[in-house]
PDB file of N, CA and C in Angstrom:
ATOM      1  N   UNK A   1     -12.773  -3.511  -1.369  1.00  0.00           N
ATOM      2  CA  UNK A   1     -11.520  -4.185  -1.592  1.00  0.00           C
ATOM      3  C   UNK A   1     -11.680  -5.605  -1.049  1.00  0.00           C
ATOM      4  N   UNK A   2     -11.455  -6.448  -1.810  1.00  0.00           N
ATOM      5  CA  UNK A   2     -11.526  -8.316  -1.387  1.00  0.00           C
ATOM      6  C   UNK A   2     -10.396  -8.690  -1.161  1.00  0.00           C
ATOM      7  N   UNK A   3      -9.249  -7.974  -1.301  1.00  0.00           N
ATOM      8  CA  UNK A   3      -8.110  -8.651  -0.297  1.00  0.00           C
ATOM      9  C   UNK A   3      -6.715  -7.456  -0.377  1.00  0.00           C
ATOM     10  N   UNK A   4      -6.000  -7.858   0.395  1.00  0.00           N
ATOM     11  CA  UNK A   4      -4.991  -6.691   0.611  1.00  0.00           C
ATOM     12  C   UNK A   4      -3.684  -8.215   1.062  1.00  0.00           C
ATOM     13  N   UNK A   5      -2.592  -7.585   0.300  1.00  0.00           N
ATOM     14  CA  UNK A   5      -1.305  -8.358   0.239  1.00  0.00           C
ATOM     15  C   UNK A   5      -0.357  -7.669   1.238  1.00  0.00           C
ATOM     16  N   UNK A   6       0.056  -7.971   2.625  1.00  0.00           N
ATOM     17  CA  UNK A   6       1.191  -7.491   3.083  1.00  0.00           C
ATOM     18  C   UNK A   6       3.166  -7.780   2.858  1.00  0.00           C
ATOM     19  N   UNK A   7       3.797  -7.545   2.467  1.00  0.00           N
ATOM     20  CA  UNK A   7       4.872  -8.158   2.520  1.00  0.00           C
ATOM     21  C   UNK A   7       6.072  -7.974   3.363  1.00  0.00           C
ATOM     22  N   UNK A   8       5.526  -7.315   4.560  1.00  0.00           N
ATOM     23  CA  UNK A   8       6.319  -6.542   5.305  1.00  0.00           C
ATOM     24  C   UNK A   8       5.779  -7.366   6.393  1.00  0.00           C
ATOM     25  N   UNK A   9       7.294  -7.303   6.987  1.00  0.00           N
ATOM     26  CA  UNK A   9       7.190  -7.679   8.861  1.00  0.00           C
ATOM     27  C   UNK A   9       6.496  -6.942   9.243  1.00  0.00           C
ATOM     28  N   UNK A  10       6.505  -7.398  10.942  1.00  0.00           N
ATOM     29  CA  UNK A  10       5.747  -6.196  11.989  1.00  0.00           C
ATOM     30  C   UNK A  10       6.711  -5.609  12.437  1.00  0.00           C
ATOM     31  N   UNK A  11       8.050  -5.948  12.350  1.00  0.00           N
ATOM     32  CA  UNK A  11       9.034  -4.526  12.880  1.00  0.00           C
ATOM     33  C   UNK A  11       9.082  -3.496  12.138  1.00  0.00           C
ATOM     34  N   UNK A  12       8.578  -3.734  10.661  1.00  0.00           N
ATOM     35  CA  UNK A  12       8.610  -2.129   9.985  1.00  0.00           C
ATOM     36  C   UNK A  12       7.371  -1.384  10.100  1.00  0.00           C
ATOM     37  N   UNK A  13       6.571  -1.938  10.751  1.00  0.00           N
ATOM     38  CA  UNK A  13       5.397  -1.290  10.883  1.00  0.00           C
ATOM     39  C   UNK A  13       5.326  -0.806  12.836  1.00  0.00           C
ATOM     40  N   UNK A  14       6.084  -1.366  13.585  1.00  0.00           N
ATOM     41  CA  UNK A  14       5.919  -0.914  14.465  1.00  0.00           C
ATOM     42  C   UNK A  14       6.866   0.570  14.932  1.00  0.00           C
ATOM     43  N   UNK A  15       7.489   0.546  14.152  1.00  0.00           N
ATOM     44  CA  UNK A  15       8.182   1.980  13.509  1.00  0.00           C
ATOM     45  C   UNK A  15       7.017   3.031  13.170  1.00  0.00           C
ATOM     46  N   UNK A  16       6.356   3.811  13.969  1.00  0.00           N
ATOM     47  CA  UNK A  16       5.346   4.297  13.681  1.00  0.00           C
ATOM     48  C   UNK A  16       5.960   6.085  12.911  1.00  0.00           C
ATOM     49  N   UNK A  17       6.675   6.213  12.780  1.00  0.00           N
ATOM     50  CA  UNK A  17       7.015   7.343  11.755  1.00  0.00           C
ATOM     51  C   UNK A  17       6.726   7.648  10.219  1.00  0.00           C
ATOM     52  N   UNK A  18       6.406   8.163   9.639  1.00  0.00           N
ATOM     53  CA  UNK A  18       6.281   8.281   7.987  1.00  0.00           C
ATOM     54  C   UNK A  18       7.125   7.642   6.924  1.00  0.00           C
ATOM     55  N   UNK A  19       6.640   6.778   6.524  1.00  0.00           N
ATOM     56  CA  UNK A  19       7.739   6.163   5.364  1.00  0.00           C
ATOM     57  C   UNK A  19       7.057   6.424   3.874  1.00  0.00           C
ATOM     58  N   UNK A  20       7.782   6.398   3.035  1.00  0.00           N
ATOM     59  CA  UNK A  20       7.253   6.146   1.094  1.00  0.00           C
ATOM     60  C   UNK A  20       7.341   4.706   1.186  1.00  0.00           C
ATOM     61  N   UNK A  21       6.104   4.687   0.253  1.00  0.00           N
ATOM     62  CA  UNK A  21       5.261   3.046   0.141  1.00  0.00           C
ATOM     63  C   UNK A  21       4.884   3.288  -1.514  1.00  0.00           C
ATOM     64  N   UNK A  22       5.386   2.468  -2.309  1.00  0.00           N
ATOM     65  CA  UNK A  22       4.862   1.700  -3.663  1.00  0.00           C
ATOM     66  C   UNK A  22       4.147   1.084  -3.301  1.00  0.00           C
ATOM     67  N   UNK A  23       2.803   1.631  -4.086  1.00  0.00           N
ATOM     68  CA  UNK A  23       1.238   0.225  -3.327  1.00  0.00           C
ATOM     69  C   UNK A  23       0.997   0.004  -4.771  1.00  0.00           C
ATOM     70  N   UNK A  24       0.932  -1.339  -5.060  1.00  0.00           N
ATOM     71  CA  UNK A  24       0.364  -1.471  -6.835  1.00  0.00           C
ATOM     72  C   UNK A  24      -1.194  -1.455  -6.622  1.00  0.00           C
ATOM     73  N   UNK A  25      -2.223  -1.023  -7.076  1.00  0.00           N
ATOM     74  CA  UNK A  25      -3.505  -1.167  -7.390  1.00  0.00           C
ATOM     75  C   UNK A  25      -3.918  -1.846  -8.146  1.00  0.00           C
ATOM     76  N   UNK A  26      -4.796  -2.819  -7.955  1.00  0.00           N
ATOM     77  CA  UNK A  26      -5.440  -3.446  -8.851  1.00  0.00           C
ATOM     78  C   UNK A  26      -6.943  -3.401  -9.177  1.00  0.00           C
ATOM     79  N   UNK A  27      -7.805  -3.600 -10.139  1.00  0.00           N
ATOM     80  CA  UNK A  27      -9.371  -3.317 -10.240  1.00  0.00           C
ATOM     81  C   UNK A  27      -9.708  -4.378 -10.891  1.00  0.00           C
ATOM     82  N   UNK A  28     -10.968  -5.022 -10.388  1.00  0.00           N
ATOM     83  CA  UNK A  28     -11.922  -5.509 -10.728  1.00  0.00           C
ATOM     84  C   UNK A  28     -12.049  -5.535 -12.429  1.00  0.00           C
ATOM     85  N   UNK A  29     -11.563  -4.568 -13.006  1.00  0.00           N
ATOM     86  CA  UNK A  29     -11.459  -4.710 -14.204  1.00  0.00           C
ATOM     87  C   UNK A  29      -9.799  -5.389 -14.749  1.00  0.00           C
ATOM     88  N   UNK A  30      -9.045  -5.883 -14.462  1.00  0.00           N
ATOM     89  CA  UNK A  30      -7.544  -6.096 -14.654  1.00  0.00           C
ATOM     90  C   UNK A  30      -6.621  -5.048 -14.459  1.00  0.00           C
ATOM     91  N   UNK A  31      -7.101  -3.659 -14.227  1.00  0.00           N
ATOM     92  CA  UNK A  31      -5.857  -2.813 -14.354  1.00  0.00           C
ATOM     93  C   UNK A  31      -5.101  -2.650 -13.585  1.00  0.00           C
ATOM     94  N   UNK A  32      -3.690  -1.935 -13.825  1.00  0.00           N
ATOM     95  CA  UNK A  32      -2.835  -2.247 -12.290  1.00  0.00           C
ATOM     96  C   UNK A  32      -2.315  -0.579 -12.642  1.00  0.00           C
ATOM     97  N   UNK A  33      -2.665   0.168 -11.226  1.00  0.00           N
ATOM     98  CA  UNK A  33      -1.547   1.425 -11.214  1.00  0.00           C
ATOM     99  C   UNK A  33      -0.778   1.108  -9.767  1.00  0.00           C
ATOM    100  N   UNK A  34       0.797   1.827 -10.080  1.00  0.00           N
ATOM    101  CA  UNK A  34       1.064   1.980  -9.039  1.00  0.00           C
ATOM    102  C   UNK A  34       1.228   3.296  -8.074  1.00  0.00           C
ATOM    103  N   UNK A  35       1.111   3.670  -6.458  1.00  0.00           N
ATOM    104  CA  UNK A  35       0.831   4.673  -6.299  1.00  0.00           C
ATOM    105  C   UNK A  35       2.404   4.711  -5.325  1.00  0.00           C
ATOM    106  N   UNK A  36       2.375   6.097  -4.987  1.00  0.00           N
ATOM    107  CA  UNK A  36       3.544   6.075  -4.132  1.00  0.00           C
ATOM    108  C   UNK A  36       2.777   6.917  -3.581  1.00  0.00           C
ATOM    109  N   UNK A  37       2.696   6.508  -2.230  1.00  0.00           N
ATOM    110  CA  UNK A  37       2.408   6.704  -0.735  1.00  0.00           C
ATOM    111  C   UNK A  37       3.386   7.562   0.260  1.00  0.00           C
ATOM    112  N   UNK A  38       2.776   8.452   1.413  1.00  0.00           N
ATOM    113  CA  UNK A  38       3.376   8.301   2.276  1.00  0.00           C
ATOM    114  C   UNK A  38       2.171   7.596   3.587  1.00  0.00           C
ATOM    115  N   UNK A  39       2.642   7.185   4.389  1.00  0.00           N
ATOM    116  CA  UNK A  39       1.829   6.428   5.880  1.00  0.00           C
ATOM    117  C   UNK A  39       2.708   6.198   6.493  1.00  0.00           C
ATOM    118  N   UNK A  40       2.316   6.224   7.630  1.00  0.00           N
ATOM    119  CA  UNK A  40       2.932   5.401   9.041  1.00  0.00           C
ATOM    120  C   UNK A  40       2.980   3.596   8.949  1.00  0.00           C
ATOM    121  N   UNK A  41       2.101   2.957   8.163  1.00  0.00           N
ATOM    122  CA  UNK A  41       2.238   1.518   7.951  1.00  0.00           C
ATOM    123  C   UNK A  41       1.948   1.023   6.560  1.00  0.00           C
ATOM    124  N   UNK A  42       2.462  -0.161   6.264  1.00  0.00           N
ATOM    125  CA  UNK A  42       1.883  -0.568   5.460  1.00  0.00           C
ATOM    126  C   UNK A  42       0.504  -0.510   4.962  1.00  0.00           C
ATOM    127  N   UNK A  43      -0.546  -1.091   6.034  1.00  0.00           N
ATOM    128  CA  UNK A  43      -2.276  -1.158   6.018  1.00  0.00           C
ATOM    129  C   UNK A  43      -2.025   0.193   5.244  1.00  0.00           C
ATOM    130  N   UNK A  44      -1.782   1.416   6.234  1.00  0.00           N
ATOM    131  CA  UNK A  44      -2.399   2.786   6.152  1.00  0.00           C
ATOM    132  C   UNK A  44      -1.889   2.979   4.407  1.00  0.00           C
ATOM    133  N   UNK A  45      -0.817   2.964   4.023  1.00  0.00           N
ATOM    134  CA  UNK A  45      -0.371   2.826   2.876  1.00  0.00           C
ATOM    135  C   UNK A  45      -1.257   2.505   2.031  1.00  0.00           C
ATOM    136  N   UNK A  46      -1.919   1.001   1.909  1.00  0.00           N
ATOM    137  CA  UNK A  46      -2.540   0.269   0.979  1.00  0.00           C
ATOM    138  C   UNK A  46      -4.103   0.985   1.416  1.00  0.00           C
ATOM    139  N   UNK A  47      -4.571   1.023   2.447  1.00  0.00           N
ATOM    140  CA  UNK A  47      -5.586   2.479   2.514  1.00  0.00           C
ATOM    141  C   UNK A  47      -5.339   3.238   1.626  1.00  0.00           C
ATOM    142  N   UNK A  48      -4.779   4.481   1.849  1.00  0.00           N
ATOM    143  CA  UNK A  48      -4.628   5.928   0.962  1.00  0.00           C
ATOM    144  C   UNK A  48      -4.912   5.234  -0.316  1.00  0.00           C
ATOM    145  N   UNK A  49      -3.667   4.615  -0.846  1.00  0.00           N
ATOM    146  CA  UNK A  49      -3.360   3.944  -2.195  1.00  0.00           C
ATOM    147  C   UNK A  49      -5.237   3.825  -3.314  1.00  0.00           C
ATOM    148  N   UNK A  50      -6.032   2.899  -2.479  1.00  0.00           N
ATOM    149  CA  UNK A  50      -6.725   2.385  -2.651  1.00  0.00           C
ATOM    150  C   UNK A  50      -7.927   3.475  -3.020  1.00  0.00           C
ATOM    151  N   UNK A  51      -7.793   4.344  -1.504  1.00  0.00           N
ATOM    152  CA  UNK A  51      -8.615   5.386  -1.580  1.00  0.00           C
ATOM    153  C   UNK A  51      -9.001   6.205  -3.445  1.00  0.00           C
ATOM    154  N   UNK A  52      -7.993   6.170  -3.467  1.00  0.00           N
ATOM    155  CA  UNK A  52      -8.314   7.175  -5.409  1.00  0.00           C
ATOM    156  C   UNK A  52      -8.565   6.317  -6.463  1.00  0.00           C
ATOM    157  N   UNK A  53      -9.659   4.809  -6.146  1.00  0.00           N
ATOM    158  CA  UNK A  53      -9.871   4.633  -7.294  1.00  0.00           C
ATOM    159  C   UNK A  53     -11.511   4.213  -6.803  1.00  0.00           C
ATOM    160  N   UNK A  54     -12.020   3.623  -7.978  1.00  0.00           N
ATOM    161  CA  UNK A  54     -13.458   2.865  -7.596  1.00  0.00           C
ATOM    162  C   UNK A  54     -12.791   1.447  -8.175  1.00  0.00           C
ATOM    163  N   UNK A  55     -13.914   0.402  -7.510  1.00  0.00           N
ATOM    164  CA  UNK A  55     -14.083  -0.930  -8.064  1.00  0.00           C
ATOM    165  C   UNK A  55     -12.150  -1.747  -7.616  1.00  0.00           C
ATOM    166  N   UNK A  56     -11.619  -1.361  -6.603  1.00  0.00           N
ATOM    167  CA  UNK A  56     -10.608  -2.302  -6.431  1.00  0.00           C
ATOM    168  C   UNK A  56     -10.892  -3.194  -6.339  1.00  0.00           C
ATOM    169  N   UNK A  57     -10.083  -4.246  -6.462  1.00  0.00           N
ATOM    170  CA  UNK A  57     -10.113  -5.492  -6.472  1.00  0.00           C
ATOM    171  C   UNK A  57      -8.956  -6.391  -4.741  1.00  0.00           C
ATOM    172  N   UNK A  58      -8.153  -5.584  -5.125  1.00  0.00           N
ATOM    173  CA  UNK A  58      -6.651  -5.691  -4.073  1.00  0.00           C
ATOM    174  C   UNK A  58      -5.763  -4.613  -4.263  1.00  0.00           C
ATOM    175  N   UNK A  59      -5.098  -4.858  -3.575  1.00  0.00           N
ATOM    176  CA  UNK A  59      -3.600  -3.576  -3.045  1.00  0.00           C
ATOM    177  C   UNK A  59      -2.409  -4.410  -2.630  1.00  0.00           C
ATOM    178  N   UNK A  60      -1.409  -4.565  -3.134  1.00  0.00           N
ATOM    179  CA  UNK A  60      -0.083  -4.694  -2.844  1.00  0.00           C
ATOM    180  C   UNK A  60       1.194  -3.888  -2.520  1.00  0.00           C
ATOM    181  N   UNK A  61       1.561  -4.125  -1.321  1.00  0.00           N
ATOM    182  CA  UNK A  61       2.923  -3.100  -1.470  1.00  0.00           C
ATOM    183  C   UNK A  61       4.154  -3.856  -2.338  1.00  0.00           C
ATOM    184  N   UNK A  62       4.824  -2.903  -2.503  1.00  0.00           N
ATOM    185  CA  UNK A  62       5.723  -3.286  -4.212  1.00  0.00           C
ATOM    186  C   UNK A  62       6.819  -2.489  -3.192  1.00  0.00           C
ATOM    187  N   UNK A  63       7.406  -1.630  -2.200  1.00  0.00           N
ATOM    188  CA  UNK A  63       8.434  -1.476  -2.071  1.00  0.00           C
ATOM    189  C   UNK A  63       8.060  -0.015  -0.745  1.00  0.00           C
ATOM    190  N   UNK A  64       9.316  -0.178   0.070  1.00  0.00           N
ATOM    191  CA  UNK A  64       9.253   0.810   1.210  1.00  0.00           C
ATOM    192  C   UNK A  64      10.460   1.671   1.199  1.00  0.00           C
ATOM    193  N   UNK A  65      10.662   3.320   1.898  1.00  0.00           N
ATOM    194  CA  UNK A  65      11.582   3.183   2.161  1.00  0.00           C
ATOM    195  C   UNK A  65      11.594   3.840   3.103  1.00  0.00           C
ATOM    196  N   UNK A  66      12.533   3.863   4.147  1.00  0.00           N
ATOM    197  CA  UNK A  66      11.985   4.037   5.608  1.00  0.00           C
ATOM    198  C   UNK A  66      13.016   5.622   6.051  1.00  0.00           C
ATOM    199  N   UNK A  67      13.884   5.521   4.716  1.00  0.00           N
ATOM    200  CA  UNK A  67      14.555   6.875   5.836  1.00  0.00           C
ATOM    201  C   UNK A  67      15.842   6.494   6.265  1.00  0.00           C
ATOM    202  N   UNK A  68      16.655   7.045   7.193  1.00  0.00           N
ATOM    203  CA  UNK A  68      17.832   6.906   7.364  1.00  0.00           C
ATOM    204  C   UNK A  68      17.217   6.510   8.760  1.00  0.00           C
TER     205      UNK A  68
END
């Protein structure tokens, strides 16, 4: 992976509990899926996300939601 996009503060990440994460994927070839996640952070998010493909390119989070 050659770069990773955060768009999240550090107060939602220092919330160390389980949240759902929209991570868009992108590849080296143009394609874009998006995955829905669960993690404790963003990073870990765009990790997993990333994890189920070959040849990424980048990872973006596209949306959180943290829970009540």
């Amino acid at each position: 992976m050659t770069y990773v996009s955060n768009i999240f503060n550090s107060s939602l990440n220092s919330n160390r509990k389980l949240k759902y994460f929209s991570v868009e994927v992108i590849t080296f070839d143009g394609e874009s899926f998006i995955e829905e996640v669960e993690a404790r952070s963003a990073e870990e998010a765009q990790e997993i996300a990333a994890s189920g493909y070959e040849n990424v390119d980048y990872t973006m989070v596209q949306g959180c939601f943290a829970g009540w």
